[in-house]
C-alpha atoms as a PDB file:
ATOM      1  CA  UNK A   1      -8.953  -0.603  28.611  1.00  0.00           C
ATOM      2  CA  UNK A   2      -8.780   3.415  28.662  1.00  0.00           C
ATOM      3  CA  UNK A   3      -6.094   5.168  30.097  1.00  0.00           C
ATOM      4  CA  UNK A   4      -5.114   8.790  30.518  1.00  0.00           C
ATOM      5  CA  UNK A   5      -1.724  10.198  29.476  1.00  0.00           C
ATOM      6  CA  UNK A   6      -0.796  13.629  30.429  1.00  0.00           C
ATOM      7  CA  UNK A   7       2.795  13.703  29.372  1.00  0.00           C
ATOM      8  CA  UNK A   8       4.776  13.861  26.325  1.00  0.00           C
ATOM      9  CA  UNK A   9       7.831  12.211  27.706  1.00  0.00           C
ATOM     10  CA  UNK A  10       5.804   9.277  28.425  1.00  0.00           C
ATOM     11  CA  UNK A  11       7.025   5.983  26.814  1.00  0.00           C
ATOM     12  CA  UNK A  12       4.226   4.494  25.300  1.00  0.00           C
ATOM     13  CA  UNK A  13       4.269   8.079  23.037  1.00  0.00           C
ATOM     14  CA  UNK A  14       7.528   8.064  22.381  1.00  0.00           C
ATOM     15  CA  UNK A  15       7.641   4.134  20.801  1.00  0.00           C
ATOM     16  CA  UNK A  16       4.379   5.332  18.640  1.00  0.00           C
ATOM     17  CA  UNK A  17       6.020   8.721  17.910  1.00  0.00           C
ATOM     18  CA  UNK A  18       9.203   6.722  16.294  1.00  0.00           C
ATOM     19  CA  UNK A  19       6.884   4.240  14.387  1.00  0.00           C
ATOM     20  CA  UNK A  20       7.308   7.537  11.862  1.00  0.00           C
ATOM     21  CA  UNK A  21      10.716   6.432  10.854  1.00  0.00           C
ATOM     22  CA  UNK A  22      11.422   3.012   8.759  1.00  0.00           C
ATOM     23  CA  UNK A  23      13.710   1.374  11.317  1.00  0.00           C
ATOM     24  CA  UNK A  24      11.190   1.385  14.381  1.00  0.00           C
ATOM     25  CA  UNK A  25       8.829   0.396  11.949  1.00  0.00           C
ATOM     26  CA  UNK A  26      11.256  -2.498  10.764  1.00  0.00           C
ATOM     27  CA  UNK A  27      11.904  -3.219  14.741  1.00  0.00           C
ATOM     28  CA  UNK A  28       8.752  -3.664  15.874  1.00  0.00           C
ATOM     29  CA  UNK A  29       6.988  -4.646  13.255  1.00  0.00           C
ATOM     30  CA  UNK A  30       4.453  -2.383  13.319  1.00  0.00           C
ATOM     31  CA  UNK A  31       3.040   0.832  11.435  1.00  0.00           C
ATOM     32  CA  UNK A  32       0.210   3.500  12.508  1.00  0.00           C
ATOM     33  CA  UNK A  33      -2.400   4.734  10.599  1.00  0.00           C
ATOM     34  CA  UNK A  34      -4.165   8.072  11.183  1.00  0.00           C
ATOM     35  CA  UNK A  35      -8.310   8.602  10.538  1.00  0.00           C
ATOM     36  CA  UNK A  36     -11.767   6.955  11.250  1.00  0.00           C
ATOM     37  CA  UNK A  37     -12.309   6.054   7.294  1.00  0.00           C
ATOM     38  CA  UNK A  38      -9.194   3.839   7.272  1.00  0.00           C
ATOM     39  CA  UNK A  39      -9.520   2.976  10.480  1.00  0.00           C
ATOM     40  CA  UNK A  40     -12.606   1.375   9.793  1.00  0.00           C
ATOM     41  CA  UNK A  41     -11.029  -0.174   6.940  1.00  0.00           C
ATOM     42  CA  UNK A  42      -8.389  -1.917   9.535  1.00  0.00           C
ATOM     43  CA  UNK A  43     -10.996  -3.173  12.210  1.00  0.00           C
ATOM     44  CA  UNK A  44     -12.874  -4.702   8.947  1.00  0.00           C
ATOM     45  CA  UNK A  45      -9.670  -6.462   7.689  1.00  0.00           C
ATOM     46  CA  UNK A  46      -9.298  -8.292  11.191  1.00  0.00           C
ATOM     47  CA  UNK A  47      -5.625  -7.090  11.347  1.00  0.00           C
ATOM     48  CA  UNK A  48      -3.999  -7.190  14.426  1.00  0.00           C
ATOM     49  CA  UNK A  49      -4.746  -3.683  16.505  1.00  0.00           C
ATOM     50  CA  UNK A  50      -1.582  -2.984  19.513  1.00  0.00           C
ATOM     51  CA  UNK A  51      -2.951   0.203  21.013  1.00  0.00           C
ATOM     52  CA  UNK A  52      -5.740   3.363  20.029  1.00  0.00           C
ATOM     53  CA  UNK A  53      -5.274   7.261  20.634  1.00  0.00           C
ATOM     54  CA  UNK A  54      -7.464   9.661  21.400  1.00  0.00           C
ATOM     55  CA  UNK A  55      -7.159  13.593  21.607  1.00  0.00           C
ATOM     56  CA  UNK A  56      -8.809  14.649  24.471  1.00  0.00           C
ATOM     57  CA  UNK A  57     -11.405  16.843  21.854  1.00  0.00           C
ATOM     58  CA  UNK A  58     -12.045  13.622  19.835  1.00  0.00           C
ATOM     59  CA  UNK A  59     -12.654  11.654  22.742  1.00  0.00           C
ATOM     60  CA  UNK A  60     -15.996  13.193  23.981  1.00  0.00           C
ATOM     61  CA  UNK A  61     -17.461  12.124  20.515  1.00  0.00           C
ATOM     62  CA  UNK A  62     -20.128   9.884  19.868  1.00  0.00           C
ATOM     63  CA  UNK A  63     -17.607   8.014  18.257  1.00  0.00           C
ATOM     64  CA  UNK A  64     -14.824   7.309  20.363  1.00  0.00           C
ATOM     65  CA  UNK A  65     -17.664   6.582  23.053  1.00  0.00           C
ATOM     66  CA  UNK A  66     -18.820   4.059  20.815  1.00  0.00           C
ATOM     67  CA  UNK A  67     -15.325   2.810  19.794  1.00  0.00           C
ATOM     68  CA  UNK A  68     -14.829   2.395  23.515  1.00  0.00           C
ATOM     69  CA  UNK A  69     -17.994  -0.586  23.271  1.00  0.00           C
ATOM     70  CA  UNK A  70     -16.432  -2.274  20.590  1.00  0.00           C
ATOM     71  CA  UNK A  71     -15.908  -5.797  20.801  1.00  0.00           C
ATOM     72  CA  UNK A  72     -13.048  -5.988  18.079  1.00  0.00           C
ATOM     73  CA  UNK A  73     -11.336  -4.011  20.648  1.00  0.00           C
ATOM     74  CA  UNK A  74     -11.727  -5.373  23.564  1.00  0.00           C
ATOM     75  CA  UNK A  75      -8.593  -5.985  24.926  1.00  0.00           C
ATOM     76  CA  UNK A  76      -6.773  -3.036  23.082  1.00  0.00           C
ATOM     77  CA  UNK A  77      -5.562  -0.405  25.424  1.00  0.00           C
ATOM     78  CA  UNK A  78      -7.486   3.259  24.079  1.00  0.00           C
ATOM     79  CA  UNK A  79      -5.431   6.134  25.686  1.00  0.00           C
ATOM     80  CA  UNK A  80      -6.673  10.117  25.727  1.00  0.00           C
ATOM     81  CA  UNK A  81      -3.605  12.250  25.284  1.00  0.00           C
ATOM     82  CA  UNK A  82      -3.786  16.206  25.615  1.00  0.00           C
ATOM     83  CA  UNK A  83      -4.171  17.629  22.060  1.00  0.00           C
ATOM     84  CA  UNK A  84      -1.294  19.394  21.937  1.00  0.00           C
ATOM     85  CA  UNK A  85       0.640  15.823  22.762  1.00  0.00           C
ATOM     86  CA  UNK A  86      -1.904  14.206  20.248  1.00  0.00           C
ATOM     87  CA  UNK A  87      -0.553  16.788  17.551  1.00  0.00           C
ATOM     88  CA  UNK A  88       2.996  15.991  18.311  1.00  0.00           C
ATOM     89  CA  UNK A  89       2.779  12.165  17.307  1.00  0.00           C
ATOM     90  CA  UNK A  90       0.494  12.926  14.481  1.00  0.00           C
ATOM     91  CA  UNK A  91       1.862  12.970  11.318  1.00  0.00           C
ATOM     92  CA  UNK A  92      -0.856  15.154   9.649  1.00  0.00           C
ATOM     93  CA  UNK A  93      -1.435  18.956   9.602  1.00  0.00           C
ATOM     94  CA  UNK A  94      -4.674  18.698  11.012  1.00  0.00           C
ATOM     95  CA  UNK A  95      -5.393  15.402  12.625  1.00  0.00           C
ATOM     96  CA  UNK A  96      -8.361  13.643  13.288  1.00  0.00           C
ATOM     97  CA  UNK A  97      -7.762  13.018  16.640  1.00  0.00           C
ATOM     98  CA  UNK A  98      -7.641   8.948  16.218  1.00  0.00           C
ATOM     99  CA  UNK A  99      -4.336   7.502  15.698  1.00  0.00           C
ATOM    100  CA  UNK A 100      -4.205   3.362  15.930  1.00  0.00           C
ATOM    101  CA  UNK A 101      -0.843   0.643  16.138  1.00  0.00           C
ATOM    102  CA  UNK A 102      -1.269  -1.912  14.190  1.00  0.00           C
ATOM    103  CA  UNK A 103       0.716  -5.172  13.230  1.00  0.00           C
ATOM    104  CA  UNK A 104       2.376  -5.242  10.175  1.00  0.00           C
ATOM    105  CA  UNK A 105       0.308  -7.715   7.874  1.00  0.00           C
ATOM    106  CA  UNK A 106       2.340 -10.960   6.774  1.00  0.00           C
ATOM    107  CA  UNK A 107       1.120 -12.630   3.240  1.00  0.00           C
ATOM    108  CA  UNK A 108       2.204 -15.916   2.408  1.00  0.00           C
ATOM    109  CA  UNK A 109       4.335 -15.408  -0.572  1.00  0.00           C
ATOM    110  CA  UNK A 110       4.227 -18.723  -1.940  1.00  0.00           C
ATOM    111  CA  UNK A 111       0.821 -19.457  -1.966  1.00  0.00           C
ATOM    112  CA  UNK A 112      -0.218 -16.135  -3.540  1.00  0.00           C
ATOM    113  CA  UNK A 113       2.180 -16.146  -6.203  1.00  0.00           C
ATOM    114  CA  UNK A 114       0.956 -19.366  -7.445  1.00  0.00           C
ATOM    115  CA  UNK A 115      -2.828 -19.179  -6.883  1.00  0.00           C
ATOM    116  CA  UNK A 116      -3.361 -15.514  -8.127  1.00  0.00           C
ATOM    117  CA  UNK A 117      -4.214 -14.252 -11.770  1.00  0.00           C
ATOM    118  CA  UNK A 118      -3.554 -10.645 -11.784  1.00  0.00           C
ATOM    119  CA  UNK A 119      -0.158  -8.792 -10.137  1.00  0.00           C
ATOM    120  CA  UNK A 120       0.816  -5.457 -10.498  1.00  0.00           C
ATOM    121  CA  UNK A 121       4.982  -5.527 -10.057  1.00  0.00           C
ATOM    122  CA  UNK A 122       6.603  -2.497  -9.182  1.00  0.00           C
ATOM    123  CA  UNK A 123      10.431  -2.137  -9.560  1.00  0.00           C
ATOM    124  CA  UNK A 124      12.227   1.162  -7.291  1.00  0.00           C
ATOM    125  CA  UNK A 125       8.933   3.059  -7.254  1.00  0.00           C
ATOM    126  CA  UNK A 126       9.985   5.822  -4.284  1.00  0.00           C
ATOM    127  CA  UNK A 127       7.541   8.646  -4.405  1.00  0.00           C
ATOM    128  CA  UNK A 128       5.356   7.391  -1.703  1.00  0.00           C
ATOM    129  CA  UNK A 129       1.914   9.216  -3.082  1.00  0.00           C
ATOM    130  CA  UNK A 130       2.635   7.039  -6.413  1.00  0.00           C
ATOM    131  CA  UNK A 131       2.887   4.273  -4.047  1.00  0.00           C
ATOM    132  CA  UNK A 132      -0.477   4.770  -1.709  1.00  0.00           C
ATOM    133  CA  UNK A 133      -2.220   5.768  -5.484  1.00  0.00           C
ATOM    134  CA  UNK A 134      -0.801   2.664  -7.217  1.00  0.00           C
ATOM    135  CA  UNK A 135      -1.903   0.040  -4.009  1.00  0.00           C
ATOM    136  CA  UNK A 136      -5.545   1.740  -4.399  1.00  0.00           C
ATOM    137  CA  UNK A 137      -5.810   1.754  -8.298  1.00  0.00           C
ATOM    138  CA  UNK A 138      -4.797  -1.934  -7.382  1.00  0.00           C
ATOM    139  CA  UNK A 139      -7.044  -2.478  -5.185  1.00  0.00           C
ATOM    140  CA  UNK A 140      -9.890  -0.972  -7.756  1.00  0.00           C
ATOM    141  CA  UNK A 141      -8.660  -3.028 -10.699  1.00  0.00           C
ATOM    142  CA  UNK A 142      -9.156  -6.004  -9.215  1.00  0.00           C
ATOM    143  CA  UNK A 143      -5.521  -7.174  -8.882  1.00  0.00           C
ATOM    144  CA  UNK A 144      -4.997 -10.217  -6.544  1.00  0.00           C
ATOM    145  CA  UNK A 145      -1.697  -9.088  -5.199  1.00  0.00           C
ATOM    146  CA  UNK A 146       1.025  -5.994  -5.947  1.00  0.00           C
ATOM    147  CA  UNK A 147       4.795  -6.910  -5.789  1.00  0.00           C
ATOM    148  CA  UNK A 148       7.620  -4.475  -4.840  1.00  0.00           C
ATOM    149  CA  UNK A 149      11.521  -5.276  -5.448  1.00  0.00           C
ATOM    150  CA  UNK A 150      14.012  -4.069  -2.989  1.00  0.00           C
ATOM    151  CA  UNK A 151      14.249  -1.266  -3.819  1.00  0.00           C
ATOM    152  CA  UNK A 152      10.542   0.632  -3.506  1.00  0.00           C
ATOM    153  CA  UNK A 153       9.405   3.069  -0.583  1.00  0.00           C
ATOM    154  CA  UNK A 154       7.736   1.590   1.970  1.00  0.00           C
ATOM    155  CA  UNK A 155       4.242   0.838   2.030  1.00  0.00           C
ATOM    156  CA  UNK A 156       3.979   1.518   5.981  1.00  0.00           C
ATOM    157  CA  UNK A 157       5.180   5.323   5.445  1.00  0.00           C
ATOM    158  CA  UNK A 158       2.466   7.438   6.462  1.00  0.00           C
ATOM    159  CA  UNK A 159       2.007   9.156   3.418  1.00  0.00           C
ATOM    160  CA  UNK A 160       1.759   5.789   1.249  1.00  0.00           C
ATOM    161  CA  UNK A 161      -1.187   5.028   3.986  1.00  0.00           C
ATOM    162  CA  UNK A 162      -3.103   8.163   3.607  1.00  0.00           C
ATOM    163  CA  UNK A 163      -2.993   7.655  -0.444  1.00  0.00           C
ATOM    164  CA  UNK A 164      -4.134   4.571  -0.159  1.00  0.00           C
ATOM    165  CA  UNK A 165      -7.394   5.634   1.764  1.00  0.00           C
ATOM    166  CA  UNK A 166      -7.357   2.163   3.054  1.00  0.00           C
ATOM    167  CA  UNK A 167      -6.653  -0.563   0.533  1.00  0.00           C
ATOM    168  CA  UNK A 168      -3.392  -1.474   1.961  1.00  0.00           C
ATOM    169  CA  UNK A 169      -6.114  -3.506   3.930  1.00  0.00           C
ATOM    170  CA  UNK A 170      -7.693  -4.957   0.858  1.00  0.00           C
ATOM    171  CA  UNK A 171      -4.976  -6.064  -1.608  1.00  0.00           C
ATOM    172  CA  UNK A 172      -1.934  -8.596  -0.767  1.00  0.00           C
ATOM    173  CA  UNK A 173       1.074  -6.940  -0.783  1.00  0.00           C
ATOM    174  CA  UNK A 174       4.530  -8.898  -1.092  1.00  0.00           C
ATOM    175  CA  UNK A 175       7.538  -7.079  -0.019  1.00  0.00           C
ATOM    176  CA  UNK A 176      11.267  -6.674  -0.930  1.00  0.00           C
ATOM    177  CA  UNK A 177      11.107  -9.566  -3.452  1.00  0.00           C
ATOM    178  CA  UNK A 178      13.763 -10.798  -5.707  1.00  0.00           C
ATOM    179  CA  UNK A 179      12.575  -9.239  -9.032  1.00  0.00           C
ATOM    180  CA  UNK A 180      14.093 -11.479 -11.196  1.00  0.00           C
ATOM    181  CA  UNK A 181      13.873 -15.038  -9.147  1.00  0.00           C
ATOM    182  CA  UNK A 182      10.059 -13.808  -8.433  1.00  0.00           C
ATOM    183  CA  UNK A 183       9.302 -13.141 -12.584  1.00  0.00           C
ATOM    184  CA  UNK A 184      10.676 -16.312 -12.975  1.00  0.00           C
ATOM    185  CA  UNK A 185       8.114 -18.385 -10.721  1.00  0.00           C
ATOM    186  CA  UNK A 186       4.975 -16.245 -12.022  1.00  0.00           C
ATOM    187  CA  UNK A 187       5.825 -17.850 -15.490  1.00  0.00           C
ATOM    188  CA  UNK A 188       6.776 -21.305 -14.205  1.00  0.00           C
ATOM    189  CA  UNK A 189       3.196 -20.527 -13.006  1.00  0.00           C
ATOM    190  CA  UNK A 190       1.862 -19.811 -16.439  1.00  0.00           C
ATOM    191  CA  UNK A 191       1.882 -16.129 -15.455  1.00  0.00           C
ATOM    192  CA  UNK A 192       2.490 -13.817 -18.782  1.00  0.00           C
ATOM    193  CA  UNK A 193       4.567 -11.054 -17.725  1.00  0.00           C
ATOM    194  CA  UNK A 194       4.240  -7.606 -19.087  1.00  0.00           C
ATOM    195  CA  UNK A 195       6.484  -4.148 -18.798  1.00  0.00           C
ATOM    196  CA  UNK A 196       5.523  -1.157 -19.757  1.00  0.00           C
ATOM    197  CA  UNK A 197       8.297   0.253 -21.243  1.00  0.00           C
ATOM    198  CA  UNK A 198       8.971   3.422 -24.043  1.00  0.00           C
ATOM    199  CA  UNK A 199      11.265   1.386 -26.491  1.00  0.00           C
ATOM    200  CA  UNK A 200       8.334  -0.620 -27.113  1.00  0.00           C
ATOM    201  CA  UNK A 201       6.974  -1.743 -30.039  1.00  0.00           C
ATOM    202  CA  UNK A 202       3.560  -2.449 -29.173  1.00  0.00           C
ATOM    203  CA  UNK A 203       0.825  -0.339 -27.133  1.00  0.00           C
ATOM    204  CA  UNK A 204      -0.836  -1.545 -24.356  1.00  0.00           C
ATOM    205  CA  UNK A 205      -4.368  -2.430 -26.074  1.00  0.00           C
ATOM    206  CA  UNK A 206      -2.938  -3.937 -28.782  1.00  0.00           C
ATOM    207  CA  UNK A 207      -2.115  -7.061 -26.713  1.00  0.00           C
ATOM    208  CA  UNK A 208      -4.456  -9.401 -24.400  1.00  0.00           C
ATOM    209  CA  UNK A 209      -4.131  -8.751 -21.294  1.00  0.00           C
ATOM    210  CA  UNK A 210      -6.834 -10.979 -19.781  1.00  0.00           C
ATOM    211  CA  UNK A 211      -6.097 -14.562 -17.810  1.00  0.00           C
ATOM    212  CA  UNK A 212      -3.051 -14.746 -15.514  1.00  0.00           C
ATOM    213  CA  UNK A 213      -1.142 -11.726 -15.811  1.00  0.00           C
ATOM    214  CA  UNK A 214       1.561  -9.746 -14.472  1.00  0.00           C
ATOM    215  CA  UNK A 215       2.360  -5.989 -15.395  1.00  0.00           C
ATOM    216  CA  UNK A 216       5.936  -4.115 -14.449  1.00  0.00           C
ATOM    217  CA  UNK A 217       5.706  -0.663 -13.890  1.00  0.00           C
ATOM    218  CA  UNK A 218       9.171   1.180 -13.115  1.00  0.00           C
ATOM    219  CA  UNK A 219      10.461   3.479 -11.617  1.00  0.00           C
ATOM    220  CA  UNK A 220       9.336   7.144 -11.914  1.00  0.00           C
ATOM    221  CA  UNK A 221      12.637   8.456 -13.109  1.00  0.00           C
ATOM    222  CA  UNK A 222      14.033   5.651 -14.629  1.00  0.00           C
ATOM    223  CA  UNK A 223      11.632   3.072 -15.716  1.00  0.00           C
ATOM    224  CA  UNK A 224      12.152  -0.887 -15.788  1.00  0.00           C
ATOM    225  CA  UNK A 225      15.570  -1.338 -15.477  1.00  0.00           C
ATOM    226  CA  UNK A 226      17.470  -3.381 -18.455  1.00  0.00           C
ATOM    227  CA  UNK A 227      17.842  -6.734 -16.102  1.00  0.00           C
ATOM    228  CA  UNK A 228      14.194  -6.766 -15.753  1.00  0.00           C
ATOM    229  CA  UNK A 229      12.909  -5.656 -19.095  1.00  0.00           C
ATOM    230  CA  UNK A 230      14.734  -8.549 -21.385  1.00  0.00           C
ATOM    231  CA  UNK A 231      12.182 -11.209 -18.654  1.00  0.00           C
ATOM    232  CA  UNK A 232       9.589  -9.994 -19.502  1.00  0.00           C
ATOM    233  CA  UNK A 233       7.493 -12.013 -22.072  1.00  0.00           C
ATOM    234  CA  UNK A 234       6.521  -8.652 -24.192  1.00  0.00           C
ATOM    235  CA  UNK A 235       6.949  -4.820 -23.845  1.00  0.00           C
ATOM    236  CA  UNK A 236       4.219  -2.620 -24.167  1.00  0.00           C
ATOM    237  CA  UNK A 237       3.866   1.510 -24.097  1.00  0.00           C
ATOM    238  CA  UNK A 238       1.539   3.925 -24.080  1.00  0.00           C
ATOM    239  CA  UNK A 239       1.265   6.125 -26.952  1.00  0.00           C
ATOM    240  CA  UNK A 240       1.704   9.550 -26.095  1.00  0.00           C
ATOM    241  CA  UNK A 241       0.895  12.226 -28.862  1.00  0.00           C
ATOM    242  CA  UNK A 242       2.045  15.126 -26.772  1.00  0.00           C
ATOM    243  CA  UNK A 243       4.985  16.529 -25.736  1.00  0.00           C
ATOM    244  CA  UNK A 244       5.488  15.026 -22.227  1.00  0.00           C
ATOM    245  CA  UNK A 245       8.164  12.619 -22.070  1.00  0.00           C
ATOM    246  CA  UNK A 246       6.853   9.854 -19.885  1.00  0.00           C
ATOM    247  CA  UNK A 247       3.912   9.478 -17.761  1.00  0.00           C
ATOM    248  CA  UNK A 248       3.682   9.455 -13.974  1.00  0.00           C
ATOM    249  CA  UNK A 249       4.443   5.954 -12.757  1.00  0.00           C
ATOM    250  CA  UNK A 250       0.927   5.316 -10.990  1.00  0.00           C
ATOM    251  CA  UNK A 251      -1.327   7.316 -13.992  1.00  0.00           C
ATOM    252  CA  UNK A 252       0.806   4.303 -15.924  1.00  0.00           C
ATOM    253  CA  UNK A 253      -0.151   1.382 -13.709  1.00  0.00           C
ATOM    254  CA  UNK A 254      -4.222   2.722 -13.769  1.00  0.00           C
ATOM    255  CA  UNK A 255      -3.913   2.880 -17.812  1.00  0.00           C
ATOM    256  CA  UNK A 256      -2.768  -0.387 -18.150  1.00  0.00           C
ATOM    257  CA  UNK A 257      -4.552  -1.984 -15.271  1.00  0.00           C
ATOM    258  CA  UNK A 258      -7.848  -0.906 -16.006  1.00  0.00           C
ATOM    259  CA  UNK A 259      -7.013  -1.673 -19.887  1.00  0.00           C
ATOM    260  CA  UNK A 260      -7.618  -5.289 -18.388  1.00  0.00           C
ATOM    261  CA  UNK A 261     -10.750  -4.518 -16.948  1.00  0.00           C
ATOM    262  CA  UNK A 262     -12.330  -3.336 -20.077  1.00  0.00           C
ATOM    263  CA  UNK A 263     -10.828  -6.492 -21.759  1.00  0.00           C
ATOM    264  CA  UNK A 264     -12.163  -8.904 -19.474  1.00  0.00           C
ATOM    265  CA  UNK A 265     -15.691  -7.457 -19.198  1.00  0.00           C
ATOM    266  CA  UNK A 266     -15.357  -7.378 -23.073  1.00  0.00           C
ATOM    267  CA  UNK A 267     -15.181 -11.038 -23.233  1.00  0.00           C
END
């Protein structure tokens, strides 16, 4: 279904032009994502697609014409908007010239948290390129699922999306959790829960962290906060012979997460 908008003020533009705030997001339940590398990653993940854009410029390429025969997209609407009006929903410097609508993705919490083996559980993280780097280091690792509290940025912001150069697609994702009732059923699940923390006393390759495992990271100004750190089943730090006092919060989570992989391909 291709249609042809010529005007900014026109209402389909100005829903996807507010999907940049939280709240529409939140509304509608929806997010966009900007880019033919992650939107490839999206049509692969059979997520639900609403709606495609084209600038007029990107349009006439062999790949929008070929988008246009796609069967995964059959019955989305594809509409060519004047670059200029492409540029104002856009929330990159230099866009593409794809921009796609796409249903927010719904996990089911239960049966992830008890069928899983590896979680990666952030607590306030709020810098949204930690975020996007943190989902794809993830992703890499081999985690089964990432866990935010309350209190974290959100993972549809569009800068979280671009960092995550598509693994948002790859990697359950559980949202706005109860930190402490959640830490609680990963054990009950024979989950061993880790937390990187400074006051530790030991560092992170000093303890086994193969089998079912779940590692806190906190947040980037604060770390794990006191109500979290006394759940968790040990601390752990990384030692840090310069003069830097903490690391960034997602160089922290790839450390320790890919500490396990060189553990469990040890074995």
């Amino acid at each position: 279904m291709l249609t042809v908008i010529t005007s900014n003020k026109n209402q389909i533009l100005k829903e996807t032009k507010s999907l940049k705030l939280k709240k529409s997001r939140d509304d509608r339940n929806q997010f966009f994502i900007e880019g033919t590398r992650i939107f490839e990653e999206a049509l692969a993940s059979n997520c639900r697609v609403s709606s495609v854009f084209f600038s007029e410029t990107f349009s006439e390429s062999d790949y929008a014409k070929g988008l246009q025969k796609e069967p995964r997209l059959k019955n989305v609407p594809i509409h060519i908007v004047a670059d200029k009006i492409f540029d104002e929903i856009s929330d990159t410097e230099n866009p593409q010239g794809i921009l796609c609508v796409i249903d927010k993705i719904i996990w089911n919490d239960k049966e992830i948290l008890q069928g899983s083996e590896f979680f990666i559980l952030l607590e306030s993280i709020q810098d949204p390129g930690n975020m996007g780097t943190i989902i794809r280091t993830a992703d890499a690792a081999g985690a089964d699922a990432i866990i935010l509290s309350k209190k974290c940025v959100d993972i549809y912001n569009p800068k979280v999306l671009r960092a995550t150069m598509g693994s948002v697609f790859h990697i359950p994702i559980l949202l706005d959790v109860d930190t402490t009732q959640t830490i609680n059923v990963l054990k009950d699940a024979g989950v061993k829960v880790f937390a990187s923390h400074l006051e530790a006393k030991k560092e992170y390759f000093e303890v086994n962290l193969t089998g079912k495992i779940a590692v806190i990271i906190g947040n980037e100004a604060n770390g794990i906060s006191e109500e979290v750190a006394v759940l968790a089943d040990e601390l752990i730090k990384i030692p840090m012979p310069g003069d830097a006092e903490s690391l960034n919060a997602s160089v922290a989570a790839a450390i320790i997460a890919f500490e396990r992989v060189r553990q469990t391909h040890s074995q």
